[in-house]
C-alpha atoms as a PDB file:
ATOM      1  CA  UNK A   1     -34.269 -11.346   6.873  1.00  0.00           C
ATOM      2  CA  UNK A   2     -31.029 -12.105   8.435  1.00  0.00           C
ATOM      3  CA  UNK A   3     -28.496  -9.468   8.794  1.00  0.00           C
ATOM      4  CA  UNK A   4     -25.082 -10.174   7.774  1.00  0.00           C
ATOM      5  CA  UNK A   5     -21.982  -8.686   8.250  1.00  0.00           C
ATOM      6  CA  UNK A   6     -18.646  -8.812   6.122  1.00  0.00           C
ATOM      7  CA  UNK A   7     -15.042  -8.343   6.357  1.00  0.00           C
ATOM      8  CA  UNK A   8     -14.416  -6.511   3.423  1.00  0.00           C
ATOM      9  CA  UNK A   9     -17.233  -4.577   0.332  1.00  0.00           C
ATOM     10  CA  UNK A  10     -15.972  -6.930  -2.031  1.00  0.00           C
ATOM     11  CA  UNK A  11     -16.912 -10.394   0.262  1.00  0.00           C
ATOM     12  CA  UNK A  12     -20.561  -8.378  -0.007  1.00  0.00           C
ATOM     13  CA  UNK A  13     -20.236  -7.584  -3.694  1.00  0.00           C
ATOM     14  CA  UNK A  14     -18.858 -10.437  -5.094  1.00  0.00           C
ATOM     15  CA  UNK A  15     -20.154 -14.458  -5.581  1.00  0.00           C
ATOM     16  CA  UNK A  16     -16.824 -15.840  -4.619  1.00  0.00           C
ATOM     17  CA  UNK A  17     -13.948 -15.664  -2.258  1.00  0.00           C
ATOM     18  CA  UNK A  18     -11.297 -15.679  -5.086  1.00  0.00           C
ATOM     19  CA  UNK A  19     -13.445 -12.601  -6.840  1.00  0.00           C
ATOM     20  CA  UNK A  20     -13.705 -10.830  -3.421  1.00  0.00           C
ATOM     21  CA  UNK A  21     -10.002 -10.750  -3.199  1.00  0.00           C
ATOM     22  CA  UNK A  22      -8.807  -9.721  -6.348  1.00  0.00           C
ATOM     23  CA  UNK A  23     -11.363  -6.696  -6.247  1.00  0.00           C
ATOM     24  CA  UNK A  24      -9.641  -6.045  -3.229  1.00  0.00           C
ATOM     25  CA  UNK A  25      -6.311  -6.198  -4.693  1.00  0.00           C
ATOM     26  CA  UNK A  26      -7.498  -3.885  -7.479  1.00  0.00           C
ATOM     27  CA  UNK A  27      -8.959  -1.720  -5.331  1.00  0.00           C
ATOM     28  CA  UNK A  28      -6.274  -1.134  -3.663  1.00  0.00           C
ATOM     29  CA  UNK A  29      -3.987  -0.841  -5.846  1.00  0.00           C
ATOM     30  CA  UNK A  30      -6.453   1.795  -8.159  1.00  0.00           C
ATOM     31  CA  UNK A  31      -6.809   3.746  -4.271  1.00  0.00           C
ATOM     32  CA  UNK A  32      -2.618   4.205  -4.161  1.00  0.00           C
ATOM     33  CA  UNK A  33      -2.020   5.006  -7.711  1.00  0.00           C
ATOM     34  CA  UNK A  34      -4.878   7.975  -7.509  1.00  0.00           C
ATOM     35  CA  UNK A  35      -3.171   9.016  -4.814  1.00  0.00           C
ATOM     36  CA  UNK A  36       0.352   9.340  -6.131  1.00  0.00           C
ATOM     37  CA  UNK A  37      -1.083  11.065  -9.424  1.00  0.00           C
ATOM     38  CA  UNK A  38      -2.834  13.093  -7.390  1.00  0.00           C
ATOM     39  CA  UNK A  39       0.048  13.830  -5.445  1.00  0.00           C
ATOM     40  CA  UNK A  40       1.796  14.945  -7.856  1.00  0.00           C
ATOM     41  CA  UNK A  41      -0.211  18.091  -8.620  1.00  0.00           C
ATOM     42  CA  UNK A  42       0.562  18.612 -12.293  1.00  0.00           C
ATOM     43  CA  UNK A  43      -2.099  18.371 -14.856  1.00  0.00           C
ATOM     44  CA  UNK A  44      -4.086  15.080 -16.234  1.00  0.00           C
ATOM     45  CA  UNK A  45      -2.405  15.387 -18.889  1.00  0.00           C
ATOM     46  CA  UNK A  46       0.983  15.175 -17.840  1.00  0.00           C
ATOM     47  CA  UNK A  47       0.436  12.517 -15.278  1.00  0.00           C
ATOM     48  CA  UNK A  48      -1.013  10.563 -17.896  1.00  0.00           C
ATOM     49  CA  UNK A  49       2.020  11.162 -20.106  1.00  0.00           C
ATOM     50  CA  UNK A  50       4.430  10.251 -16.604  1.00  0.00           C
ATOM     51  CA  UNK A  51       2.092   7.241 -16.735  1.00  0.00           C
ATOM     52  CA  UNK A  52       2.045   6.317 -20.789  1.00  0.00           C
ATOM     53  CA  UNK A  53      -1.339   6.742 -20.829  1.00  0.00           C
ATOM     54  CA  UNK A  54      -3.717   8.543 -22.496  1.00  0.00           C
ATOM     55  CA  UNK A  55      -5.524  11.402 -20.552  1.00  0.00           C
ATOM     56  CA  UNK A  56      -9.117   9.476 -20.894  1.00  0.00           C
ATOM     57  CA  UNK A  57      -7.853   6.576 -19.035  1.00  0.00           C
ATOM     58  CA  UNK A  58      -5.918   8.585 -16.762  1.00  0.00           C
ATOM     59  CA  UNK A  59     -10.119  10.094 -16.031  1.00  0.00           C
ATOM     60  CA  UNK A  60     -10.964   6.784 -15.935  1.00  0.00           C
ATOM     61  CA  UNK A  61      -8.355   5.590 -12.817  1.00  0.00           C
ATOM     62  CA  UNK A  62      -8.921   8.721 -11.023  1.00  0.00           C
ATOM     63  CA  UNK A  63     -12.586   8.328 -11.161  1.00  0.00           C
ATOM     64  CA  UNK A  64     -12.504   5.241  -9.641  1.00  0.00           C
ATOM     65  CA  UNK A  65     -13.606   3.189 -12.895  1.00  0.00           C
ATOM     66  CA  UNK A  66     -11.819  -0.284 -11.384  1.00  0.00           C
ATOM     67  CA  UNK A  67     -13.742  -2.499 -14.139  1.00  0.00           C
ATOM     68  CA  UNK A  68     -11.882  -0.821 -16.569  1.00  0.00           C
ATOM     69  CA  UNK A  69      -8.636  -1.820 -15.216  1.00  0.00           C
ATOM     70  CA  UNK A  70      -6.823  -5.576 -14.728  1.00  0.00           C
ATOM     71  CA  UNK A  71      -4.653  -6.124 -11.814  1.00  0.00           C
ATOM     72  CA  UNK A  72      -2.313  -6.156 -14.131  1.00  0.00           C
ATOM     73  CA  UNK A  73      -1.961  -3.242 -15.620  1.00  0.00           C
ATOM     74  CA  UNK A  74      -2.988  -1.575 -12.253  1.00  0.00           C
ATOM     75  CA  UNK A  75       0.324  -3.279 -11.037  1.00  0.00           C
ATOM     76  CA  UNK A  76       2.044  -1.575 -14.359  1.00  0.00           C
ATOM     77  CA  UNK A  77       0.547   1.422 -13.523  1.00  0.00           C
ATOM     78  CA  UNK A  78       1.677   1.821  -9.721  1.00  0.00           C
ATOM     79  CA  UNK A  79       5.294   1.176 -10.783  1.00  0.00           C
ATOM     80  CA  UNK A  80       5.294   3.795 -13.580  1.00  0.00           C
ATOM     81  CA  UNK A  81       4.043   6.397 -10.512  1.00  0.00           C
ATOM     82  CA  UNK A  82       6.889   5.212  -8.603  1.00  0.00           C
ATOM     83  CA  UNK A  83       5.192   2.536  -6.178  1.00  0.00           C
ATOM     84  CA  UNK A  84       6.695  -0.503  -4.771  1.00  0.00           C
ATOM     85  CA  UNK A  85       3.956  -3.120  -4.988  1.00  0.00           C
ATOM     86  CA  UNK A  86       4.017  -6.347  -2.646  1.00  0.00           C
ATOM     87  CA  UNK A  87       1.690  -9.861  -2.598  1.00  0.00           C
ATOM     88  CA  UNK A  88       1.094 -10.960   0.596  1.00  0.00           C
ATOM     89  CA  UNK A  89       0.124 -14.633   0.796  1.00  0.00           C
ATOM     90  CA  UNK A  90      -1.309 -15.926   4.402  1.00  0.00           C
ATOM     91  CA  UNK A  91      -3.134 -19.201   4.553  1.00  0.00           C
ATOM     92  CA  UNK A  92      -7.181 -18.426   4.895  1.00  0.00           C
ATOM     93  CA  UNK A  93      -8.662 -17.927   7.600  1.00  0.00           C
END
C-alpha cells in the first residue's frame, strides 16, 4: 500500500476538493467561536443566550459536533461572539 500524505484532515476525509475546503472553513470557524465562548468564562447557559441559542446547541459547538452546523450559521454564530470573519480567495494551487 502506498502511503500518502495530505495538506490538510479534510483533503484525507473528504471525496472532493470543494468538500475538503468547506470542512475546513467550518472547522475553523467552529475552532474560533469555541474559543471566544470559552473565553468568556460565564456559564453555557449564558453564552448560549449572548449567542441566541439554546444551551444544547451551545453543547453541541463546544463539543466539536461540526455536522451539526452550516457554514452559515457558523458565520452567524462568530459574529454574535464578536468575531470579524474574512474569505480569502487565492487561485488553486
Amino acid at each position: 500500500m502506498k502511503r500518502q500524505s495530505f495538506d490538510n484532515v479534510w483533503d484525507a476525509l473528504t471525496d472532493s476538493a470543494e468538500e475538503a475546503a468547506s470542512m475546513t472553513m467550518r472547522s475553523n470557524l467552529l475552532i474560533a467561536v469555541e474559543q471566544r465562548v470559552r473565553s468568556w468564562k460565564v456559564t453555557q447557559a449564558a453564552a448560549a443566550h449572548r449567542l441566541g441559542i439554546t444551551q444544547p446547541r451551545l453543547n453541541d459547538l463546544l463539543q466539536g459536533k461540526i455536522a451539526k452546523f452550516s457554514l452559515d450559521t457558523l458565520v452567524d454564530l462568530a459574529a454574535r461572539a464578536g468575531l470579524s470573519v474574512q474569505i480569502k480567495i487565492a487561485k488553486a494551487a
